[in-house]
PDB file of N, CA and C in Angstrom:
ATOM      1  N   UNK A   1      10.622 -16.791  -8.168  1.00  0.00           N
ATOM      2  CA  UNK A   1      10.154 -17.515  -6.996  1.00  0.00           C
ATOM      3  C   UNK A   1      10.268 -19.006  -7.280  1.00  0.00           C
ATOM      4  N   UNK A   2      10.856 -19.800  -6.473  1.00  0.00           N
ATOM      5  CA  UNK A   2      10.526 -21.115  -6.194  1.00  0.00           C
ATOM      6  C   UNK A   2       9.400 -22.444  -6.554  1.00  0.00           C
ATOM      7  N   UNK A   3       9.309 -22.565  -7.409  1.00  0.00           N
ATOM      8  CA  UNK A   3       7.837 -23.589  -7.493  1.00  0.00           C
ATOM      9  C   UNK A   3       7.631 -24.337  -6.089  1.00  0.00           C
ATOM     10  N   UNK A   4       8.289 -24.175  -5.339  1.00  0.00           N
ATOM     11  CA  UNK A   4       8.128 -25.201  -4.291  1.00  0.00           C
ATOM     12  C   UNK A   4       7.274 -24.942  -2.929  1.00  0.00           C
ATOM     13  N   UNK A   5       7.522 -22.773  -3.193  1.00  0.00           N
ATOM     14  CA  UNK A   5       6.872 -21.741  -2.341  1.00  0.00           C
ATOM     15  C   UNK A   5       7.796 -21.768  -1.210  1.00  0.00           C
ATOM     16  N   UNK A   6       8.891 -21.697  -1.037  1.00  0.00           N
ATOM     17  CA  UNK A   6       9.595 -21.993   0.263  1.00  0.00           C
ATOM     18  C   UNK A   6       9.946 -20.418   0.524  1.00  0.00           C
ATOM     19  N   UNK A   7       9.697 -19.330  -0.327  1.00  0.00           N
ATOM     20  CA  UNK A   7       9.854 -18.227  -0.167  1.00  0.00           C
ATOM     21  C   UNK A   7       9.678 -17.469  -1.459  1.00  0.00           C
ATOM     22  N   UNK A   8       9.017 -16.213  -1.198  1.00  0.00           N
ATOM     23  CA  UNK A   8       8.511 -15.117  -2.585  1.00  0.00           C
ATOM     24  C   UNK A   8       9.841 -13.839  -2.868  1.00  0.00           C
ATOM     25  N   UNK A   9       9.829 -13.551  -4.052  1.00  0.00           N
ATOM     26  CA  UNK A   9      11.280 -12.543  -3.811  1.00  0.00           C
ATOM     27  C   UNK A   9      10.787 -12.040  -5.223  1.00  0.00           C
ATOM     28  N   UNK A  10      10.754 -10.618  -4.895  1.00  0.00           N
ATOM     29  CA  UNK A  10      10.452  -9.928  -6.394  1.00  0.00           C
ATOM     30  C   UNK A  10      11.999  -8.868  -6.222  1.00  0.00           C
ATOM     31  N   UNK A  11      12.678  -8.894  -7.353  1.00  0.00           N
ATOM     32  CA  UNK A  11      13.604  -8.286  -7.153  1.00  0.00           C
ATOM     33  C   UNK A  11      13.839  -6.396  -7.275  1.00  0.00           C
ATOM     34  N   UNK A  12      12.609  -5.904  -8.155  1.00  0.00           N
ATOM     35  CA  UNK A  12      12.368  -4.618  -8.198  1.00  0.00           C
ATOM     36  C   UNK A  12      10.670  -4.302  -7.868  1.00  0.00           C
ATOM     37  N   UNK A  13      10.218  -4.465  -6.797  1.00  0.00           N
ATOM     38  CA  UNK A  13       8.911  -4.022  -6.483  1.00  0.00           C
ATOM     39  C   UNK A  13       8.252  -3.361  -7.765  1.00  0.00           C
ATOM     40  N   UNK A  14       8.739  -2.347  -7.390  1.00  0.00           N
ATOM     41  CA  UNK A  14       8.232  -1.145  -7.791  1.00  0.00           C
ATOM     42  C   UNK A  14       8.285  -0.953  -9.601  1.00  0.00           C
ATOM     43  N   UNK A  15       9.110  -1.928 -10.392  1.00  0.00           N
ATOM     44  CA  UNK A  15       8.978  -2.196 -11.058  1.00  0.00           C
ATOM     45  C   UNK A  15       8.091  -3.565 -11.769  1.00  0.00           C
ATOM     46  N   UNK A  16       7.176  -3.976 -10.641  1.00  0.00           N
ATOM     47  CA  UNK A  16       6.351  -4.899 -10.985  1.00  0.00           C
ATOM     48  C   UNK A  16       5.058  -4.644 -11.172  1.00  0.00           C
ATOM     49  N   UNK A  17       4.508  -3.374 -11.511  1.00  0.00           N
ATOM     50  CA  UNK A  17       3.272  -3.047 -11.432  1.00  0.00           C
ATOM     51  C   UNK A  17       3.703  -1.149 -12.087  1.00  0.00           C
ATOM     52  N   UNK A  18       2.401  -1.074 -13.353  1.00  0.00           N
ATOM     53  CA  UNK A  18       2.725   0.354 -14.185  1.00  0.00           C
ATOM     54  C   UNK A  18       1.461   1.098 -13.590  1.00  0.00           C
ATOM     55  N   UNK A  19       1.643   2.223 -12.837  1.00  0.00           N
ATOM     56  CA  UNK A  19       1.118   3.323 -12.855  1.00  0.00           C
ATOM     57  C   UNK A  19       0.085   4.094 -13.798  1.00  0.00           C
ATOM     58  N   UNK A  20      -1.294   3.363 -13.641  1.00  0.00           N
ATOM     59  CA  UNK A  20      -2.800   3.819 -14.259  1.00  0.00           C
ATOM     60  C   UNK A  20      -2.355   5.130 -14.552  1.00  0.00           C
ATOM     61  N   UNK A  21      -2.908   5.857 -15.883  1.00  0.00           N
ATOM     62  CA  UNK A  21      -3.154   6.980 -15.946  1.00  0.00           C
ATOM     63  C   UNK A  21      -4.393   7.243 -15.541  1.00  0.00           C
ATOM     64  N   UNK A  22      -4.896   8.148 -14.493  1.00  0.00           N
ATOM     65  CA  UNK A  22      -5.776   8.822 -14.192  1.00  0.00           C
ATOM     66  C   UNK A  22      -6.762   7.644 -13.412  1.00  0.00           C
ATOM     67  N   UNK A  23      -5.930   6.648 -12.663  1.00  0.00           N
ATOM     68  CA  UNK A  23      -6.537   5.989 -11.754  1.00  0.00           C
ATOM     69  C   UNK A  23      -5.648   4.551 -10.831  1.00  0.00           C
ATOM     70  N   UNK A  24      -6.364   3.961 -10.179  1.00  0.00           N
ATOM     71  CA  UNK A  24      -5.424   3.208  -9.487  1.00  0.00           C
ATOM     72  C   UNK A  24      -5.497   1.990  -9.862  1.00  0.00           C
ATOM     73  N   UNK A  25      -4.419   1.330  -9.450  1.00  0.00           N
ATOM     74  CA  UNK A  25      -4.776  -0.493  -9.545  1.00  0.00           C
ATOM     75  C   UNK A  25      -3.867  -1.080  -8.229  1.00  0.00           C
ATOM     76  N   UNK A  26      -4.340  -2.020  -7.800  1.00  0.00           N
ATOM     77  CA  UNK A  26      -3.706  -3.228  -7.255  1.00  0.00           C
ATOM     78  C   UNK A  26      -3.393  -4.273  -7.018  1.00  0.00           C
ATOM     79  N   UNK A  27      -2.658  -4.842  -6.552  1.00  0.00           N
ATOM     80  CA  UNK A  27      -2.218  -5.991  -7.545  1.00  0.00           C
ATOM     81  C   UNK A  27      -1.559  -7.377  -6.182  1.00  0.00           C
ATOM     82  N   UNK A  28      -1.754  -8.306  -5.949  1.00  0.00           N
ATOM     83  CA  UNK A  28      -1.732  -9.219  -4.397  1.00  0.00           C
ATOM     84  C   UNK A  28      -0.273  -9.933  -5.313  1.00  0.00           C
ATOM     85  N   UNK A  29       0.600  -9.200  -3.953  1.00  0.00           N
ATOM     86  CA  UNK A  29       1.736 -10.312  -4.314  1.00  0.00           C
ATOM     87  C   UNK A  29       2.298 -10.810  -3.111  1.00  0.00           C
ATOM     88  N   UNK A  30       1.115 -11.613  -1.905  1.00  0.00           N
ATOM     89  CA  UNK A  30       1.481 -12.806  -1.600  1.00  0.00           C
ATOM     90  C   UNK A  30       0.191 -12.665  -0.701  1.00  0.00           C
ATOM     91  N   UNK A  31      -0.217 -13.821  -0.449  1.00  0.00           N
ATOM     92  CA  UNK A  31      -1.600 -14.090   0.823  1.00  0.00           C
ATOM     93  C   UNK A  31      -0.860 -15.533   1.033  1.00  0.00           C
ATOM     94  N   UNK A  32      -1.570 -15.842   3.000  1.00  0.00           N
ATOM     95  CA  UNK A  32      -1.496 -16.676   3.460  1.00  0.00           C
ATOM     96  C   UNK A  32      -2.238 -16.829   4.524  1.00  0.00           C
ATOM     97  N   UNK A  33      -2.430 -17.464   5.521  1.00  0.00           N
ATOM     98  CA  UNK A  33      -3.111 -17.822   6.714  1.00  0.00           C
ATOM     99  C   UNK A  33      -3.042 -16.297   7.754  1.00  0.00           C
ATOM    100  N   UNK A  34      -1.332 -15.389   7.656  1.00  0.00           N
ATOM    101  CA  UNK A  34      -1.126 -15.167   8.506  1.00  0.00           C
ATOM    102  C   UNK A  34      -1.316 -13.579   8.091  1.00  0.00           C
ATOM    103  N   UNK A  35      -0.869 -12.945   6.844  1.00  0.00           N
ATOM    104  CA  UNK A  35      -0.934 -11.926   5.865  1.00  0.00           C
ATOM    105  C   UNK A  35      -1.121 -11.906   4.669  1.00  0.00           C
ATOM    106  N   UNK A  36      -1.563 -10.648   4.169  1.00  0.00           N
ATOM    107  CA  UNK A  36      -1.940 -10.545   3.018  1.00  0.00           C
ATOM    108  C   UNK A  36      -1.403  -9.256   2.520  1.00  0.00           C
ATOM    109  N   UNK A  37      -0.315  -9.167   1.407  1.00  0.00           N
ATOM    110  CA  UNK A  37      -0.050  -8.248   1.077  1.00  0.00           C
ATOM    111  C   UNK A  37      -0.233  -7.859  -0.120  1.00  0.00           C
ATOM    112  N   UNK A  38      -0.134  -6.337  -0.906  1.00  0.00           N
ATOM    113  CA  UNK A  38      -0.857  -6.105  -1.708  1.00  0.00           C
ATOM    114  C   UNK A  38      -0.221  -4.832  -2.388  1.00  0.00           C
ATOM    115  N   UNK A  39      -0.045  -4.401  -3.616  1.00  0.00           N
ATOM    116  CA  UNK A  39       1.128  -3.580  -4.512  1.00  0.00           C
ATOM    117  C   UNK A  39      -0.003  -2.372  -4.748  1.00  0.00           C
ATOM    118  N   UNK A  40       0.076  -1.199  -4.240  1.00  0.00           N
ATOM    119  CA  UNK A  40      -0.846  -0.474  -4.920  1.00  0.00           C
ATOM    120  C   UNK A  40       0.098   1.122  -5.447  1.00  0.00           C
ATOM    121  N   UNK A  41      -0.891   1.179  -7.007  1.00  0.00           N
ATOM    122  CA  UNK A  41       0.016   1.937  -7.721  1.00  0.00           C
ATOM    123  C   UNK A  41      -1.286   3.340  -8.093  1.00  0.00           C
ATOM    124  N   UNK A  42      -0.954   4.183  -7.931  1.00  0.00           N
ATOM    125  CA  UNK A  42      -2.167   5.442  -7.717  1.00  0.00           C
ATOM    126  C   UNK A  42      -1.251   6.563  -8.783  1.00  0.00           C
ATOM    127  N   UNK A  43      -2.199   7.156  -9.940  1.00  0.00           N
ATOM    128  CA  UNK A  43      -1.778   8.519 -10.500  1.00  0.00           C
ATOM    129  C   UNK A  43      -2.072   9.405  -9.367  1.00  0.00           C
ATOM    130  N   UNK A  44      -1.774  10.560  -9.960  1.00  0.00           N
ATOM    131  CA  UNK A  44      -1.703  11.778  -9.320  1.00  0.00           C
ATOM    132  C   UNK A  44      -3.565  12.094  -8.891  1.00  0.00           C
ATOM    133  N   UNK A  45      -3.587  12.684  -8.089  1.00  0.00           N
ATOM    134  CA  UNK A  45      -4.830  12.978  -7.182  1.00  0.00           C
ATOM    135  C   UNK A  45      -5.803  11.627  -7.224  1.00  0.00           C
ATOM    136  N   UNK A  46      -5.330  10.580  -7.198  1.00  0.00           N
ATOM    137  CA  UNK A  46      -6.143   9.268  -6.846  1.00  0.00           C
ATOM    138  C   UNK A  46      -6.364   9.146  -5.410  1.00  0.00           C
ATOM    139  N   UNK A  47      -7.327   8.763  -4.601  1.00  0.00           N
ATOM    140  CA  UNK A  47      -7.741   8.943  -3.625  1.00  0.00           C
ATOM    141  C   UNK A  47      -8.461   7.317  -3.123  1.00  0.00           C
ATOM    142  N   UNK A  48      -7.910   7.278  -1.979  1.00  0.00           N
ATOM    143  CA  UNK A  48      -8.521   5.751  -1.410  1.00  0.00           C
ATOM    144  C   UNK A  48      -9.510   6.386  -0.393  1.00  0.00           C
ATOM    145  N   UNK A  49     -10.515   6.602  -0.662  1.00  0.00           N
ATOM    146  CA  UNK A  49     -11.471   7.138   0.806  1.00  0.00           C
ATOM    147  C   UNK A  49     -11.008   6.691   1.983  1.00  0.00           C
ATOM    148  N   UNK A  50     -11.847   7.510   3.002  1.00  0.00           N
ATOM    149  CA  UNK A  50     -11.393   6.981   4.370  1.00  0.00           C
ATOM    150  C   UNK A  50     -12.382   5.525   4.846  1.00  0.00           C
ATOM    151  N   UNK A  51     -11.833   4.978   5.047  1.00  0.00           N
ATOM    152  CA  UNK A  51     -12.288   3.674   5.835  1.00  0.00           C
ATOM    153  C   UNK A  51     -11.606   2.989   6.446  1.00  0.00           C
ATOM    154  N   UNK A  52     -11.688   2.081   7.385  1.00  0.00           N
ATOM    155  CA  UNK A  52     -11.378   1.278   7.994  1.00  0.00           C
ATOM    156  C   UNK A  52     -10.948  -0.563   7.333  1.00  0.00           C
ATOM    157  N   UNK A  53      -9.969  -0.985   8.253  1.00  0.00           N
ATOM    158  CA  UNK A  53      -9.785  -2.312   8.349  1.00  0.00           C
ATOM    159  C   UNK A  53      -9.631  -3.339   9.305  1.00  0.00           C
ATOM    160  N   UNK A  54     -10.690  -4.069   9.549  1.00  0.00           N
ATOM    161  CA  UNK A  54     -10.604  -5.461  10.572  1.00  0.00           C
ATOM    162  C   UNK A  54      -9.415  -5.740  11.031  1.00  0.00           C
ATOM    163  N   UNK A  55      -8.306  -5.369  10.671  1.00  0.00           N
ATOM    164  CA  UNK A  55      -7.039  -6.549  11.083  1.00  0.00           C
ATOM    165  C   UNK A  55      -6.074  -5.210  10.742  1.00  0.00           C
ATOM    166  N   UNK A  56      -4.846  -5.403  12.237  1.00  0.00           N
ATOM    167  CA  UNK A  56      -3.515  -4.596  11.566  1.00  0.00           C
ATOM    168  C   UNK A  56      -3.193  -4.524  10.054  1.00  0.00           C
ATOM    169  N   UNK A  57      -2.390  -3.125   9.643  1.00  0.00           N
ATOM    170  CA  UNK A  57      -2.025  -2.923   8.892  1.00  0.00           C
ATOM    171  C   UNK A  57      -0.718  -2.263   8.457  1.00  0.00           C
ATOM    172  N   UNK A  58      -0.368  -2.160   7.653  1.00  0.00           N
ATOM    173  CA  UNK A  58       1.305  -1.306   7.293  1.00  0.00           C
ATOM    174  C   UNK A  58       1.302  -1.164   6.488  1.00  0.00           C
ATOM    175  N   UNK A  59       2.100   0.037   6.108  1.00  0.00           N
ATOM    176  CA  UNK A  59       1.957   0.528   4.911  1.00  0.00           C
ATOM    177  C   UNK A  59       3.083   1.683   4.483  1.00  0.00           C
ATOM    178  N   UNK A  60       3.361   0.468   3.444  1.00  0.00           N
ATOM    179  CA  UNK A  60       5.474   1.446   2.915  1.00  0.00           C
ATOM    180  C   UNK A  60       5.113   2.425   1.503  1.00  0.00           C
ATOM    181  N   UNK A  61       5.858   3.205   1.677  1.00  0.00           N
ATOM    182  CA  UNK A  61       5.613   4.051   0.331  1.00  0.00           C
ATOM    183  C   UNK A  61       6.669   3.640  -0.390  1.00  0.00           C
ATOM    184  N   UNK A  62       7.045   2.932  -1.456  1.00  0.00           N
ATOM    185  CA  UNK A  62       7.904   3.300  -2.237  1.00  0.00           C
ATOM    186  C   UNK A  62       8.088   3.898  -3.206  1.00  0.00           C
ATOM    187  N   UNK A  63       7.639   4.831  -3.858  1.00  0.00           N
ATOM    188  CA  UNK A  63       7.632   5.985  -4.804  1.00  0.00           C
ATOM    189  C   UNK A  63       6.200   7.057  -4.781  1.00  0.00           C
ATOM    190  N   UNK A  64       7.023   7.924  -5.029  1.00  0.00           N
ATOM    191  CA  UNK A  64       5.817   9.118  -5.336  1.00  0.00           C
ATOM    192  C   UNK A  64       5.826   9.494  -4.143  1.00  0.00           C
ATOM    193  N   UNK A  65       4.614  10.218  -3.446  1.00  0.00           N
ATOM    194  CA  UNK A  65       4.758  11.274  -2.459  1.00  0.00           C
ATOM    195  C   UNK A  65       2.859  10.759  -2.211  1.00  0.00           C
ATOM    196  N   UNK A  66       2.277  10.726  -0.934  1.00  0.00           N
ATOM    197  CA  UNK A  66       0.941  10.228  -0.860  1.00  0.00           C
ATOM    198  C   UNK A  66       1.136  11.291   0.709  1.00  0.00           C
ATOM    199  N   UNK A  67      -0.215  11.881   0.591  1.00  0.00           N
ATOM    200  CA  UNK A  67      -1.139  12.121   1.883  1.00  0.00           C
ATOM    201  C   UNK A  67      -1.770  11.281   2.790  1.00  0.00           C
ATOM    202  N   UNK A  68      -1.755  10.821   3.746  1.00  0.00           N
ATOM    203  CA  UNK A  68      -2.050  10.071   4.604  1.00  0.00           C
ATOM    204  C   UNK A  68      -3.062  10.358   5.440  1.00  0.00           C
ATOM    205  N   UNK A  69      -4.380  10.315   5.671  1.00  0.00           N
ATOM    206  CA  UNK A  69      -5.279  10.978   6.947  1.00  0.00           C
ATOM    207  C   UNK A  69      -5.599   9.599   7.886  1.00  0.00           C
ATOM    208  N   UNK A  70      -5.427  10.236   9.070  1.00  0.00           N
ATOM    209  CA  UNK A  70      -4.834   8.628   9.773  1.00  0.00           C
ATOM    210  C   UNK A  70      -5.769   9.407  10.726  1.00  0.00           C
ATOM    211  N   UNK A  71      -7.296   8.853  11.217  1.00  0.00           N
ATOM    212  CA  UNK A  71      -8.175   8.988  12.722  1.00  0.00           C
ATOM    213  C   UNK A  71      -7.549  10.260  13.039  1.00  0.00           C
ATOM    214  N   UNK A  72      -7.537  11.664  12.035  1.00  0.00           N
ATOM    215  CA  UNK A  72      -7.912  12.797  12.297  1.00  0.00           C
ATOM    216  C   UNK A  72      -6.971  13.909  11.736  1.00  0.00           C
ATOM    217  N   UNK A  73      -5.738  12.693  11.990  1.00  0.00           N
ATOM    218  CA  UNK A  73      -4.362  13.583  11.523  1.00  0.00           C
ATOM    219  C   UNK A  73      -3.715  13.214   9.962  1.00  0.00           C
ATOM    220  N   UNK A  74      -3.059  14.314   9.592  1.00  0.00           N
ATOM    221  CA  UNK A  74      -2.551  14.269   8.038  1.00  0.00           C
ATOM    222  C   UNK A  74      -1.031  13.613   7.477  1.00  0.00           C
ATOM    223  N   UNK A  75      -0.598  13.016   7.502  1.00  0.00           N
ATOM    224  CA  UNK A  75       0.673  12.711   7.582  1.00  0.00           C
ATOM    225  C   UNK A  75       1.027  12.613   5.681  1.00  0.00           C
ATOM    226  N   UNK A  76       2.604  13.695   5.318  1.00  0.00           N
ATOM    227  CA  UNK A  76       2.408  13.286   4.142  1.00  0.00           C
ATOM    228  C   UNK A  76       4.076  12.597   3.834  1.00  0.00           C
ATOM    229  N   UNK A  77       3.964  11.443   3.405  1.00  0.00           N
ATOM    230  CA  UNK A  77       4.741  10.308   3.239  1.00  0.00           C
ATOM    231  C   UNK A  77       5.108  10.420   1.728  1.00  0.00           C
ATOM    232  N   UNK A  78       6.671  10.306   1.494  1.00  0.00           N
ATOM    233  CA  UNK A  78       7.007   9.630   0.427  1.00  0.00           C
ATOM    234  C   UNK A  78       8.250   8.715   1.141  1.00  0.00           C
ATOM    235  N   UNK A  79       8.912   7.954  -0.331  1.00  0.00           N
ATOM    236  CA  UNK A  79       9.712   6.696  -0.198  1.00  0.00           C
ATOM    237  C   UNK A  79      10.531   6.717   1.200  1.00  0.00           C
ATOM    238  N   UNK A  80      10.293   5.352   1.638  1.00  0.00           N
ATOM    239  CA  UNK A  80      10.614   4.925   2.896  1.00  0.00           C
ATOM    240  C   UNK A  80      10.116   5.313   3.691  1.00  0.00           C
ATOM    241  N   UNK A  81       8.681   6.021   3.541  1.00  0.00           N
ATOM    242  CA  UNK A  81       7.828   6.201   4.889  1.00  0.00           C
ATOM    243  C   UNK A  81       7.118   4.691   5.117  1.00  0.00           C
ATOM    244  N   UNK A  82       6.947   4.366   6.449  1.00  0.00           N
ATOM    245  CA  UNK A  82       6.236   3.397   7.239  1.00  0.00           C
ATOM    246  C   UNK A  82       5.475   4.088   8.544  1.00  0.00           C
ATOM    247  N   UNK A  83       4.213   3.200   7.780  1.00  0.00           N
ATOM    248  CA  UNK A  83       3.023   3.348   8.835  1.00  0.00           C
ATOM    249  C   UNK A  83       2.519   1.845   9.538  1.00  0.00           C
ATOM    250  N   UNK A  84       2.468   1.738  10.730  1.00  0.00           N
ATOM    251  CA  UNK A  84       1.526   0.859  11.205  1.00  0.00           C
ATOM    252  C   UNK A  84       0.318   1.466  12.098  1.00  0.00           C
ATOM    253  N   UNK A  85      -0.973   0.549  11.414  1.00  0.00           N
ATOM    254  CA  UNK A  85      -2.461   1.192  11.894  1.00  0.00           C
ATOM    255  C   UNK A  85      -3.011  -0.087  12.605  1.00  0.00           C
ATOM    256  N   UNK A  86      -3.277   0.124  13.604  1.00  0.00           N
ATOM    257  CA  UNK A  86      -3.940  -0.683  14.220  1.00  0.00           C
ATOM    258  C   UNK A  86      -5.743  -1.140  13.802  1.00  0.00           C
ATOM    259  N   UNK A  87      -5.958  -1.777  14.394  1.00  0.00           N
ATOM    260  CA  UNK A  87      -7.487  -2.727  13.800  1.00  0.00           C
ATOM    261  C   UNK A  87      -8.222  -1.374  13.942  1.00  0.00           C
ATOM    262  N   UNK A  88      -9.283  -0.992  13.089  1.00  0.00           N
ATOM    263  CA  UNK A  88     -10.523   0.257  13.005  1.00  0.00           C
ATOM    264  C   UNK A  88     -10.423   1.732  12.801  1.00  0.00           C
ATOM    265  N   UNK A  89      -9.250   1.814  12.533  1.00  0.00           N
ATOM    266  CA  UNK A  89      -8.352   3.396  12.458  1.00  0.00           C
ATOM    267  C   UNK A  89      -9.039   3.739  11.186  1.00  0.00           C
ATOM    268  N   UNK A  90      -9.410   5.128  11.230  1.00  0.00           N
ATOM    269  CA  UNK A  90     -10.502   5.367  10.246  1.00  0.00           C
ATOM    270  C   UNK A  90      -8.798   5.877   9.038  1.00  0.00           C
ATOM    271  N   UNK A  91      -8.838   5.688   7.430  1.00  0.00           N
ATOM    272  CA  UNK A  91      -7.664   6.004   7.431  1.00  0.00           C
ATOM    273  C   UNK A  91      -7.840   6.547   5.904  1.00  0.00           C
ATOM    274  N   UNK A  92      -7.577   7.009   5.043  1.00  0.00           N
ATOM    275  CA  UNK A  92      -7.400   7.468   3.753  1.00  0.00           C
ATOM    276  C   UNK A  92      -5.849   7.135   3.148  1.00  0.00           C
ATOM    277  N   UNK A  93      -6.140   7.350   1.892  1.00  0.00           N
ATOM    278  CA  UNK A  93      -4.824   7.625   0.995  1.00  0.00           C
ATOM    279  C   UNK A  93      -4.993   8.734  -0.148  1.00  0.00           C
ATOM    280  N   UNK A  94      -4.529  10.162  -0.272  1.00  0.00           N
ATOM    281  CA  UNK A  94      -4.308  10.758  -1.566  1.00  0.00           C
ATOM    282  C   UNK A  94      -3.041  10.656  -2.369  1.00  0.00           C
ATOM    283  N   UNK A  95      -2.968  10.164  -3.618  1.00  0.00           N
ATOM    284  CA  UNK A  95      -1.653  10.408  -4.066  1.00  0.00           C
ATOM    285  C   UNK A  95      -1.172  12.165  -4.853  1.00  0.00           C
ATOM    286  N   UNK A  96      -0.063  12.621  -3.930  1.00  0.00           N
ATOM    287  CA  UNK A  96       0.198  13.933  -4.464  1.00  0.00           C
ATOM    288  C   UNK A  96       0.632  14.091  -5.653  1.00  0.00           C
ATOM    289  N   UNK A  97       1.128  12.893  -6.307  1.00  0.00           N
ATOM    290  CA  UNK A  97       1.924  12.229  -7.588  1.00  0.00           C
ATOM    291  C   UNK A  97       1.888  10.986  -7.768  1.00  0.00           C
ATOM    292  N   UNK A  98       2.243  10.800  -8.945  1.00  0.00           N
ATOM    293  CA  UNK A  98       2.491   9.055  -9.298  1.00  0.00           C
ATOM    294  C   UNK A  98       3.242   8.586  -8.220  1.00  0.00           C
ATOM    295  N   UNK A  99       2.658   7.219  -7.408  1.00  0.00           N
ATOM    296  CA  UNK A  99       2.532   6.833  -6.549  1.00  0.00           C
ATOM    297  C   UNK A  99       2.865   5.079  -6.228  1.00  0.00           C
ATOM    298  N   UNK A 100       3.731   4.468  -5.544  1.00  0.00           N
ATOM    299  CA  UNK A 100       3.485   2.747  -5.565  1.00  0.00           C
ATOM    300  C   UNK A 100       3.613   3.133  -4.076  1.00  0.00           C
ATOM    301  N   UNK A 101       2.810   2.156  -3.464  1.00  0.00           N
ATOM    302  CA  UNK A 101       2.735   2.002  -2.140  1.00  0.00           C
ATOM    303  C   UNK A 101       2.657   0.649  -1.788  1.00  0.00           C
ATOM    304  N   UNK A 102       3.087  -0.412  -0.436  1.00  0.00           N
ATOM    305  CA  UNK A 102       2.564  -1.422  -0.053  1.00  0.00           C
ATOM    306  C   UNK A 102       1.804  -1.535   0.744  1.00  0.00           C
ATOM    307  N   UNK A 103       0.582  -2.076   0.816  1.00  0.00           N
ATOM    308  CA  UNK A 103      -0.110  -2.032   2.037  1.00  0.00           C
ATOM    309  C   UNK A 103       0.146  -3.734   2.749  1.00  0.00           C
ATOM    310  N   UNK A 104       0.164  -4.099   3.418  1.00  0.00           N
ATOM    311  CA  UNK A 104       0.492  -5.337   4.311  1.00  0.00           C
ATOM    312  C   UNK A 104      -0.837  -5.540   5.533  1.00  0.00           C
ATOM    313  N   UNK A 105      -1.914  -6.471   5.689  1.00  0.00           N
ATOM    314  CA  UNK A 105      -2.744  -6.745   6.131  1.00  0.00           C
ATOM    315  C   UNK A 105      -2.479  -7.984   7.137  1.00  0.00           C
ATOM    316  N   UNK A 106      -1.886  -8.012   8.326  1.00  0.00           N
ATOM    317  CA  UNK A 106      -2.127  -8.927   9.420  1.00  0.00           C
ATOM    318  C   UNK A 106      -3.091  -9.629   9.779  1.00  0.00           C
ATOM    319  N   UNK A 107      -3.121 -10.828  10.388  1.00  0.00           N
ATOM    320  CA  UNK A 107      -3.857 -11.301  10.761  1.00  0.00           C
ATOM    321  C   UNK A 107      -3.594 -11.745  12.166  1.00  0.00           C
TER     322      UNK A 107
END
């Protein structure tokens, strides 16, 4: 990236962040006024409870295979699935396997 910030560029995502054994981490690779995005890497049966978020959201899978419970329904996503959730959508994440996902937070 630029020292100057004129633009962020990671060239292998998914190679920027290692896969917890037997739990998750995440990791902010970029915030601003307008979004906030965020690298999350989940072992196998790691689980994001269901809750909600204030502000649109999206959310790319790029590796592994994740369960999705989206305000009632199950959706199960691996690489190159895209979701957009609108503001209060009650929503979960299980990972079925080692897992990187992006989540992307609008404002």
């Amino acid at each position: 990236m630029p020292d100057d910030g004129s633009y962020v560029w990671f060239d292998d995502i998914a190679g920027s962040i290692e896969i917890p054994e037997e739990g998750t981490l995440s990791k902010v690779l970029f915030r601003d006024d307008q979004c906030r995005v965020v690298l999350f890497a989940f072992d196998r049966d790691q689980v994001l409870t269901e809750h909600t978020a204030s502000v649109p959201a999206v959310v790319q899978v790029i590796s592994g295979r994740m369960e999705i419970g989206l305000d009632g329904d199950t959706l199960e996503a691996g690489p190159g699935s895209w979701l957009h959730m609108p503001p209060h959508m009650p929503h979960s994440v299980t990972a079925l396997e080692p897992s990187v996902m992006i989540l992307s937070m609008l404002r």
